[in-house]
PDB file of N, CA and C in Angstrom:
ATOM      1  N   UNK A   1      22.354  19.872   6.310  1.00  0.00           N
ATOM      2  CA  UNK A   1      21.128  20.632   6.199  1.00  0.00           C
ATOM      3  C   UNK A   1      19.979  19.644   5.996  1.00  0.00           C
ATOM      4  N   UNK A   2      18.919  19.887   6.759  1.00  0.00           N
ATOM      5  CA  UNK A   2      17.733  19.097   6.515  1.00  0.00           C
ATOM      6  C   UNK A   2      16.802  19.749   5.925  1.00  0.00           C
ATOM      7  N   UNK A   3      15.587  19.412   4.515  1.00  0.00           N
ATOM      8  CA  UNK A   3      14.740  20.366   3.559  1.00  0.00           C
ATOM      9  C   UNK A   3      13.716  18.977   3.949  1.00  0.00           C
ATOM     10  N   UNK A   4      12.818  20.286   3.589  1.00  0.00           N
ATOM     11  CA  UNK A   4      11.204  19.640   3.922  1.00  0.00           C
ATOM     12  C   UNK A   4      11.120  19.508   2.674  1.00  0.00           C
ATOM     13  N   UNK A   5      10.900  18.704   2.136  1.00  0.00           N
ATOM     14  CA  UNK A   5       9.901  18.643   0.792  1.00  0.00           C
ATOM     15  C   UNK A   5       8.597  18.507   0.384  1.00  0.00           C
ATOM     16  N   UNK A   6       7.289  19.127   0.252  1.00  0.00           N
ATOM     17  CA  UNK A   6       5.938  19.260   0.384  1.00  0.00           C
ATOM     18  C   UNK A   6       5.378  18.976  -0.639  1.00  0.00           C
ATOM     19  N   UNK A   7       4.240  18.775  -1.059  1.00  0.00           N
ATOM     20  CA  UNK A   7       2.939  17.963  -2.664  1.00  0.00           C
ATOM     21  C   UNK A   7       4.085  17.249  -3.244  1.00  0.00           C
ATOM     22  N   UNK A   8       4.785  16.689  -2.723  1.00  0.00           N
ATOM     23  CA  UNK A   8       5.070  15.327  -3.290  1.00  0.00           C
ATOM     24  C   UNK A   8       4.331  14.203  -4.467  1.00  0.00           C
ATOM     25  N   UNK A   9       4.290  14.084  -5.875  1.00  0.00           N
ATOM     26  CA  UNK A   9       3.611  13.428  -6.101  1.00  0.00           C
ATOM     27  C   UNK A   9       3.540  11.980  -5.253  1.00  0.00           C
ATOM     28  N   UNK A  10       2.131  11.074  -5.316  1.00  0.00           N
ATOM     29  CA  UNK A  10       2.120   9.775  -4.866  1.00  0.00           C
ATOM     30  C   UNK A  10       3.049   9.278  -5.362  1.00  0.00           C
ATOM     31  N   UNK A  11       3.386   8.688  -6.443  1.00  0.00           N
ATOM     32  CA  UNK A  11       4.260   7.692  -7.017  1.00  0.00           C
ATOM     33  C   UNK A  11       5.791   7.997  -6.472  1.00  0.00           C
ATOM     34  N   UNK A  12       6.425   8.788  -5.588  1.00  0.00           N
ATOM     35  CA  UNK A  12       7.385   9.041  -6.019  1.00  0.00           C
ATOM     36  C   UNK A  12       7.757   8.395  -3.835  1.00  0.00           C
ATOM     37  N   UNK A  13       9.071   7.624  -4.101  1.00  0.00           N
ATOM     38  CA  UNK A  13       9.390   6.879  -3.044  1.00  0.00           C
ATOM     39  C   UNK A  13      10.371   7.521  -2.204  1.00  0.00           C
ATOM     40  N   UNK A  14      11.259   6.843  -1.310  1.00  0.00           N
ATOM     41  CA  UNK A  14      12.593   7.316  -1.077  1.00  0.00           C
ATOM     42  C   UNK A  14      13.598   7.737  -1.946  1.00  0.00           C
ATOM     43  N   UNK A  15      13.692   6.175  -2.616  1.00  0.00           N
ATOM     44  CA  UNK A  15      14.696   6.325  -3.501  1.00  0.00           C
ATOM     45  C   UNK A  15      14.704   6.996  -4.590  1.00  0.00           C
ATOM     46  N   UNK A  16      13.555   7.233  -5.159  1.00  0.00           N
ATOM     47  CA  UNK A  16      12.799   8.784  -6.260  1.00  0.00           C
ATOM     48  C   UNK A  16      13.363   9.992  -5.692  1.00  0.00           C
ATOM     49  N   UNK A  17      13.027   9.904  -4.532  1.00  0.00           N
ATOM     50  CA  UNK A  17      13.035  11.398  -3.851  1.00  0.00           C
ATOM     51  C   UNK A  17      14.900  11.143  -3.867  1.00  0.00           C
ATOM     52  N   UNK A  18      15.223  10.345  -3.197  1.00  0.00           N
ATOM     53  CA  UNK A  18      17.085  11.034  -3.200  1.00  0.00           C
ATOM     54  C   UNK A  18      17.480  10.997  -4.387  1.00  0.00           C
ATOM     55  N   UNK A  19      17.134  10.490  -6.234  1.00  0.00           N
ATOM     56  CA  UNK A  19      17.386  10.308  -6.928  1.00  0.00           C
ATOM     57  C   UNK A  19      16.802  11.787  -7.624  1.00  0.00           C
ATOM     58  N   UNK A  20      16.188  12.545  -7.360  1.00  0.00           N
ATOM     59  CA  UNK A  20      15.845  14.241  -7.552  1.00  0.00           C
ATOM     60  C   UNK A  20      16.849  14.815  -7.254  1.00  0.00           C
ATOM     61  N   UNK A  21      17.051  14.721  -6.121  1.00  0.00           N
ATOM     62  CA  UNK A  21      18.134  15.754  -4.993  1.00  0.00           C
ATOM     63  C   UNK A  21      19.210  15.258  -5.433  1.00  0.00           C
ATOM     64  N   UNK A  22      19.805  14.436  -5.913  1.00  0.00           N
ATOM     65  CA  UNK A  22      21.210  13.769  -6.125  1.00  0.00           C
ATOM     66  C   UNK A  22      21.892  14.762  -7.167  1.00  0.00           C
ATOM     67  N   UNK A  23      21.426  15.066  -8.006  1.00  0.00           N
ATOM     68  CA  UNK A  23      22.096  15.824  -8.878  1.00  0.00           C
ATOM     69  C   UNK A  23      22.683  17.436  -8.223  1.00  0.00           C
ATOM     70  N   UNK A  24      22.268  17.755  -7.245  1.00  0.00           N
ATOM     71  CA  UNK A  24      22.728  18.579  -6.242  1.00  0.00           C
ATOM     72  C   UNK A  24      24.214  18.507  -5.489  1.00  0.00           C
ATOM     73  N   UNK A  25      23.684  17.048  -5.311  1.00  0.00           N
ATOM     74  CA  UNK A  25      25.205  17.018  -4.544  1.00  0.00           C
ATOM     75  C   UNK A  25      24.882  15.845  -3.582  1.00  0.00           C
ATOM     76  N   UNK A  26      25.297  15.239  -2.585  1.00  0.00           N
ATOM     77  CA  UNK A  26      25.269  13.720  -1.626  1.00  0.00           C
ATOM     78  C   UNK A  26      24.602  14.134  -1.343  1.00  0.00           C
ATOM     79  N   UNK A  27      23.164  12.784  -0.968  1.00  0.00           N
ATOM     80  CA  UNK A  27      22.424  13.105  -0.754  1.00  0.00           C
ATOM     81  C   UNK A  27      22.464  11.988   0.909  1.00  0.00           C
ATOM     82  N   UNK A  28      22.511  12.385   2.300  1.00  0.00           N
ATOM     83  CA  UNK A  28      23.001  11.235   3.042  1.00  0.00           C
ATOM     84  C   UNK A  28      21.947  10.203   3.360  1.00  0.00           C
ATOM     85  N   UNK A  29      20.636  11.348   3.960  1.00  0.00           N
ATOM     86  CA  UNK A  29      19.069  10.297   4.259  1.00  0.00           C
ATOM     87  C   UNK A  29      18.229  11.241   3.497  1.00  0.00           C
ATOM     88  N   UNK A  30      16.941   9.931   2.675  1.00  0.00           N
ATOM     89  CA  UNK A  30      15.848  10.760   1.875  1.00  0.00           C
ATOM     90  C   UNK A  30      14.705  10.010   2.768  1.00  0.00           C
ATOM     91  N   UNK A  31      13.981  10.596   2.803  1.00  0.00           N
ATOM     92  CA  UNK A  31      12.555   9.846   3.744  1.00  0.00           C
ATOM     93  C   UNK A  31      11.413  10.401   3.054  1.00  0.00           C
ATOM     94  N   UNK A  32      10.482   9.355   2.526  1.00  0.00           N
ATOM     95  CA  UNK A  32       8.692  10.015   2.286  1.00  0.00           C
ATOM     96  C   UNK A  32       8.309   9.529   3.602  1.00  0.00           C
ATOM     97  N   UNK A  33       7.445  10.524   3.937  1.00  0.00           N
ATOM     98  CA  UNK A  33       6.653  10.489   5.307  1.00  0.00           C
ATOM     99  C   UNK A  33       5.296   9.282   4.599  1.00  0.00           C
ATOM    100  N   UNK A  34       5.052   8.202   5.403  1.00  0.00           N
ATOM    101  CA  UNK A  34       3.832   7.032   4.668  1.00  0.00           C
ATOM    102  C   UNK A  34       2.868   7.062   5.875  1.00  0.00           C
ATOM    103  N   UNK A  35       1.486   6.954   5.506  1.00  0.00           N
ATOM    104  CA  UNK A  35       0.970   6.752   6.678  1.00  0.00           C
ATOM    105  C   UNK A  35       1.023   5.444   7.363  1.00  0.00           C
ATOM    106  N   UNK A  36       0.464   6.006   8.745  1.00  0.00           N
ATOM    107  CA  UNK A  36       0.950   4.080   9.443  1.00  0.00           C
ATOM    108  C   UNK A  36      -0.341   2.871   9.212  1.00  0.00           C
ATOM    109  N   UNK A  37      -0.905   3.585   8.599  1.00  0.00           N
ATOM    110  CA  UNK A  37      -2.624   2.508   8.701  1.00  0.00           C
ATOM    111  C   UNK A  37      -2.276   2.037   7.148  1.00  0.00           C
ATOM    112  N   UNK A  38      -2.199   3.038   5.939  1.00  0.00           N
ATOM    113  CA  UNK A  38      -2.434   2.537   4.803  1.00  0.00           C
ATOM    114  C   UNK A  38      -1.222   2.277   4.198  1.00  0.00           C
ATOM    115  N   UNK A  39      -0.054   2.844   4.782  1.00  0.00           N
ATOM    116  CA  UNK A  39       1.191   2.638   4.159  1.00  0.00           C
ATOM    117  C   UNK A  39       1.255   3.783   2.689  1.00  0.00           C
ATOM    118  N   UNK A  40       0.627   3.931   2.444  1.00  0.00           N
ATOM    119  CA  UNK A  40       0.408   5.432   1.510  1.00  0.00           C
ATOM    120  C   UNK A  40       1.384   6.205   2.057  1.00  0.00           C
ATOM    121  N   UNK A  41       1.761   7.262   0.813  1.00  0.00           N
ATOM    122  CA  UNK A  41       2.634   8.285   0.946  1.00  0.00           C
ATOM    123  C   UNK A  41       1.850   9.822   1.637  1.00  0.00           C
ATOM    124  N   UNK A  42       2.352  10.171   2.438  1.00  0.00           N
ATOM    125  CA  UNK A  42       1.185  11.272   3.033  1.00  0.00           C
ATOM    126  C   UNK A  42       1.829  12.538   1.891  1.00  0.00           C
ATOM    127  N   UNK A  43       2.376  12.201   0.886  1.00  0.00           N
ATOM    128  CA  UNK A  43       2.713  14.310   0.506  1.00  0.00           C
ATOM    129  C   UNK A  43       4.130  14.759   0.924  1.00  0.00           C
ATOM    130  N   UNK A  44       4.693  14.315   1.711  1.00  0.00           N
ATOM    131  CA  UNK A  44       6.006  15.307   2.120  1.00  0.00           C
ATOM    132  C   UNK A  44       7.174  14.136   2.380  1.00  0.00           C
ATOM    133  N   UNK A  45       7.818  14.762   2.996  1.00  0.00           N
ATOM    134  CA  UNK A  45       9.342  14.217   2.838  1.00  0.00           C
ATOM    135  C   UNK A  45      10.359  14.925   3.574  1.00  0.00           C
ATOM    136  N   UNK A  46      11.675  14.324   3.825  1.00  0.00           N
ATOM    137  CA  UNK A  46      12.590  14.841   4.607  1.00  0.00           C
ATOM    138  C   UNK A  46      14.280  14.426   3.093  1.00  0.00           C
ATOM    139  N   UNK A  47      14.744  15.290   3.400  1.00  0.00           N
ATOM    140  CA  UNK A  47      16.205  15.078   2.671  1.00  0.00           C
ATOM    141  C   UNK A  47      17.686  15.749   3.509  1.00  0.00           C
ATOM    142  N   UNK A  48      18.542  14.818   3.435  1.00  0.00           N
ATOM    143  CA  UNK A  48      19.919  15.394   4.218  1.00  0.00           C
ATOM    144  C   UNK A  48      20.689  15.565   3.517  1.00  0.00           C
ATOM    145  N   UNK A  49      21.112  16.844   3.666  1.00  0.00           N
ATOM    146  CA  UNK A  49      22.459  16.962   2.604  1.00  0.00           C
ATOM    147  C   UNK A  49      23.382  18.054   3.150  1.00  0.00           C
ATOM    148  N   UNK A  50      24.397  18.274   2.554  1.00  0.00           N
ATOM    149  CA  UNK A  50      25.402  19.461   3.006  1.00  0.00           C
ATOM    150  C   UNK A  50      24.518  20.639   2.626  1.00  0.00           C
ATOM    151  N   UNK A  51      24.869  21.611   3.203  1.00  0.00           N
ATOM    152  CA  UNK A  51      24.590  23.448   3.122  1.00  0.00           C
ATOM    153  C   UNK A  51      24.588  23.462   1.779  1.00  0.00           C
ATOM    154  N   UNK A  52      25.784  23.962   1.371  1.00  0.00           N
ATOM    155  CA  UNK A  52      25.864  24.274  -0.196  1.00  0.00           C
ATOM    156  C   UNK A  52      24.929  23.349  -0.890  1.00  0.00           C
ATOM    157  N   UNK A  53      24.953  22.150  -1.260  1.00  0.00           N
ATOM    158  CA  UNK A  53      23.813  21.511  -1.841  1.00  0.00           C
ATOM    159  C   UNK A  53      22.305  21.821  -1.866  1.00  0.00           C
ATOM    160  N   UNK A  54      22.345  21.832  -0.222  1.00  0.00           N
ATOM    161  CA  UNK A  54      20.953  21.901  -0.074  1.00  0.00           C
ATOM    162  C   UNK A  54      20.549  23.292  -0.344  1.00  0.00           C
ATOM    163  N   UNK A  55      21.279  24.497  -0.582  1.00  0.00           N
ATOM    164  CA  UNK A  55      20.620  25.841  -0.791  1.00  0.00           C
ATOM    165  C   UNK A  55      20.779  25.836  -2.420  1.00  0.00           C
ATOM    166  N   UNK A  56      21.330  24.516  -3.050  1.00  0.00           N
ATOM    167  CA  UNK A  56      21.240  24.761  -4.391  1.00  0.00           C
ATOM    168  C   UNK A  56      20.051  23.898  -4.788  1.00  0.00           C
ATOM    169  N   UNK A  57      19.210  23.293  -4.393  1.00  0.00           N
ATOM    170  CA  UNK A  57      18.135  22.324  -4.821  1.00  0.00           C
ATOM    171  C   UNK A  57      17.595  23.464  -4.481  1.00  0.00           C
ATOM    172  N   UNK A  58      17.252  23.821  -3.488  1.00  0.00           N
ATOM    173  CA  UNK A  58      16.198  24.620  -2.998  1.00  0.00           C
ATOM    174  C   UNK A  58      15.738  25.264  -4.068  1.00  0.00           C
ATOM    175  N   UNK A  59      16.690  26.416  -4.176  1.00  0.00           N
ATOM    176  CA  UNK A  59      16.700  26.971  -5.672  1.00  0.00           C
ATOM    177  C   UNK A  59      16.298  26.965  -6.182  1.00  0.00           C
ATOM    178  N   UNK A  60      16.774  25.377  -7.127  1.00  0.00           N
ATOM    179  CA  UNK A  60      16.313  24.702  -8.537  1.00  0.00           C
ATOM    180  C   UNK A  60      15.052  24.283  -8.451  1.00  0.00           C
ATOM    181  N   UNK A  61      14.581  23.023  -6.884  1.00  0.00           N
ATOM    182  CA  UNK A  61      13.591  22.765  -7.257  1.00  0.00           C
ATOM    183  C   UNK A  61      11.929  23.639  -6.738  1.00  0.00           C
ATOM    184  N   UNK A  62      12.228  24.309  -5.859  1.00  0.00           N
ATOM    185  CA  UNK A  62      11.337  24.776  -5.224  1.00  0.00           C
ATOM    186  C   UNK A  62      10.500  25.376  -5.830  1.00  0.00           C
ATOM    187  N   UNK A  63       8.834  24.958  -6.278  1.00  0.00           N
ATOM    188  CA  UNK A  63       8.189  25.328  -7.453  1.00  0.00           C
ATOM    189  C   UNK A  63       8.157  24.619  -8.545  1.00  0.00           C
ATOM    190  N   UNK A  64       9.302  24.070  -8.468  1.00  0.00           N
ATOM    191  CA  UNK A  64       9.445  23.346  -9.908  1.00  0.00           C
ATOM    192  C   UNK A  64       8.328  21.941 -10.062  1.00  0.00           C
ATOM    193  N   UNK A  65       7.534  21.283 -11.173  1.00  0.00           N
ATOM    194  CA  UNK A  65       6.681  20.729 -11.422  1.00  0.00           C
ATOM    195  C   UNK A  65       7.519  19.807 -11.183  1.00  0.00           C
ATOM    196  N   UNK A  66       6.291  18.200 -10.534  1.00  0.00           N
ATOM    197  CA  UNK A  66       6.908  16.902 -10.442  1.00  0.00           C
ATOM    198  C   UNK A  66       5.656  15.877 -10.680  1.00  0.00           C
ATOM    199  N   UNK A  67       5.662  15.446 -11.638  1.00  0.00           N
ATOM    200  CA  UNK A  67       4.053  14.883 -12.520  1.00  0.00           C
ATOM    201  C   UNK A  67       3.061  15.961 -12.003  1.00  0.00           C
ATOM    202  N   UNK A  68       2.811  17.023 -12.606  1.00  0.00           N
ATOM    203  CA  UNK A  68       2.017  17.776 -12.542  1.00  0.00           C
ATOM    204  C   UNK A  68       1.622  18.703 -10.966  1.00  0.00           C
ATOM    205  N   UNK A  69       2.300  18.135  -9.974  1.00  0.00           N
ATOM    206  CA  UNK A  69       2.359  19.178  -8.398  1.00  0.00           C
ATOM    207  C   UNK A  69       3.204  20.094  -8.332  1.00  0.00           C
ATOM    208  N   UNK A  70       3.404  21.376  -7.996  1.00  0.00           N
ATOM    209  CA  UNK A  70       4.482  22.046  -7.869  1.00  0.00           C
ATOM    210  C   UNK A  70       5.046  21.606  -6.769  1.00  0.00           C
ATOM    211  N   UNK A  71       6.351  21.491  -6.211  1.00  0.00           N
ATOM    212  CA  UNK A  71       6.882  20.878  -4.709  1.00  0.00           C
ATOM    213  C   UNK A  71       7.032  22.017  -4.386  1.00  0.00           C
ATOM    214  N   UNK A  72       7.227  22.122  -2.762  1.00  0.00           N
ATOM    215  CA  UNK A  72       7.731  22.923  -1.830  1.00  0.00           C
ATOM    216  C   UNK A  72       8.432  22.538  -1.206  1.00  0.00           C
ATOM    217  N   UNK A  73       9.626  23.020  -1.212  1.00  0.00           N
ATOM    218  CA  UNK A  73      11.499  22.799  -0.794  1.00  0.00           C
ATOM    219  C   UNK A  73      12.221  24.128   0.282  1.00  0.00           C
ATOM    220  N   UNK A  74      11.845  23.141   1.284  1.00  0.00           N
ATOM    221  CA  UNK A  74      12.586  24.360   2.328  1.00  0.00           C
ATOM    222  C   UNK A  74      13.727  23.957   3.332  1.00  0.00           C
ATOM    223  N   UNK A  75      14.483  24.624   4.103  1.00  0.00           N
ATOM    224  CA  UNK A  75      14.588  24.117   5.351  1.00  0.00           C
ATOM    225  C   UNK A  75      13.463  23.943   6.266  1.00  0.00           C
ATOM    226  N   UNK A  76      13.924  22.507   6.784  1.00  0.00           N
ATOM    227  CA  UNK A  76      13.145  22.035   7.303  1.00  0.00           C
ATOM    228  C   UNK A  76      13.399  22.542   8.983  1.00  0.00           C
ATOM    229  N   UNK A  77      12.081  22.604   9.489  1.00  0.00           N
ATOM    230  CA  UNK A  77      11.560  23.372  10.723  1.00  0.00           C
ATOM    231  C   UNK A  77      11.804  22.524  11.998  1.00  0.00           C
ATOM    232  N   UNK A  78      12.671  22.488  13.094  1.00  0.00           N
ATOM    233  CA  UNK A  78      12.171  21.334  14.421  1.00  0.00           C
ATOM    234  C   UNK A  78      11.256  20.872  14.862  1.00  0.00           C
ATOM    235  N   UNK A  79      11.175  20.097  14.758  1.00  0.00           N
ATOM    236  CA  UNK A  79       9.681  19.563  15.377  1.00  0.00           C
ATOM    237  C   UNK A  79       9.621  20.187  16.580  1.00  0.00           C
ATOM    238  N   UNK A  80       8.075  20.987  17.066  1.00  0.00           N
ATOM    239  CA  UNK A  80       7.894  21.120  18.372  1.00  0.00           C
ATOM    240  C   UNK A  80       7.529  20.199  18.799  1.00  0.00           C
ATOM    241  N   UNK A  81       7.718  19.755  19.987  1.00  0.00           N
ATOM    242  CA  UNK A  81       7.274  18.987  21.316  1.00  0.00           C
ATOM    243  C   UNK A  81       6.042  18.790  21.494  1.00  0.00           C
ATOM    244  N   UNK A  82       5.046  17.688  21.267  1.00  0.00           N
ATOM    245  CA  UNK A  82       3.603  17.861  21.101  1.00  0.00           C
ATOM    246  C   UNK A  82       3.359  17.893  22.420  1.00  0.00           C
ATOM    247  N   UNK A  83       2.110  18.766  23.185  1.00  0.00           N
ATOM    248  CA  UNK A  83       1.681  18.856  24.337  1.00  0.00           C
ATOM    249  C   UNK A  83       0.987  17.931  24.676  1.00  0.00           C
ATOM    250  N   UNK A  84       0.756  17.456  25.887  1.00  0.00           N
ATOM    251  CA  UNK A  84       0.338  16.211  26.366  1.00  0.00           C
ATOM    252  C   UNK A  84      -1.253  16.945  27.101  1.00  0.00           C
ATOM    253  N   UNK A  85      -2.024  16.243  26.787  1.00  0.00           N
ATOM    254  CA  UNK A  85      -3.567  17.143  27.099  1.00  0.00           C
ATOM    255  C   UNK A  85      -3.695  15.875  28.837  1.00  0.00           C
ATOM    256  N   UNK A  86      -4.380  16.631  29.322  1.00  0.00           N
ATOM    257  CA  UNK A  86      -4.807  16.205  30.455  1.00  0.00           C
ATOM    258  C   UNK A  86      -6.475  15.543  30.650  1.00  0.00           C
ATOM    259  N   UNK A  87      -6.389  14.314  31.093  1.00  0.00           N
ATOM    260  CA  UNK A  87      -8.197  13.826  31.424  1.00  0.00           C
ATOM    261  C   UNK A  87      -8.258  13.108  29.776  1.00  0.00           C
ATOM    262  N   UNK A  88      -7.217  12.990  28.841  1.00  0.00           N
ATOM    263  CA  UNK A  88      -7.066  11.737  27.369  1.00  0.00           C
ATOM    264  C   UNK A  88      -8.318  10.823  28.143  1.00  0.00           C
ATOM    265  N   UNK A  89      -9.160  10.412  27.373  1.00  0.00           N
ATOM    266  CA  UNK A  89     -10.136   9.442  27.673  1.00  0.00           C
ATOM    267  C   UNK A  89      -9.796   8.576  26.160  1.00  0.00           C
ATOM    268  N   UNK A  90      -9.281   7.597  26.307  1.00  0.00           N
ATOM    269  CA  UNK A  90      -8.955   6.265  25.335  1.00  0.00           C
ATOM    270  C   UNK A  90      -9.495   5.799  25.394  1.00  0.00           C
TER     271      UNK A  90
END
């Protein structure tokens, strides 16, 4: 199962983020989304884990405070296919 994780506090890394979710159950890949210019954390996140696990974080953390942000813990959505615009002037 893959969970979006959303208001991420700043301070909190990969290894923060799979070290949350761990108490759930294996946690396989944790990812903070960083931007590519500043290297900053943009807010969200990706986590892999089994079904059962992941519908038990959800649960627990979804809402739940993390230095003062509430997170948002979901399954995570497919990326759509970004459309390619026509006449791009670069």
């Amino acid at each position: 199962m893959r969970l979006f994780v959303g208001n991420l506090p700043w301070s909190i890394g990969d290894d923060e983020l799979r070290d949350l979710f761990s108490e759930f159950g294996e946690v396989t890949d944790s990812k903070v989304i960083n931007d590519r210019e500043t290297g900053r954390s943009r807010g969200f996140g990706f986590i892999e884990m089994d079904d059962e696990a992941g519908d038990a974080a959800i649960k627990a953390l979804d809402g739940s405070d993390q230095e003062g942000r509430d997170l948002r813990v979901n399954v995570a959505e497919e990326r759509k296919p970004r459309e390619r615009r026509e006449n791009n002037r670069w």
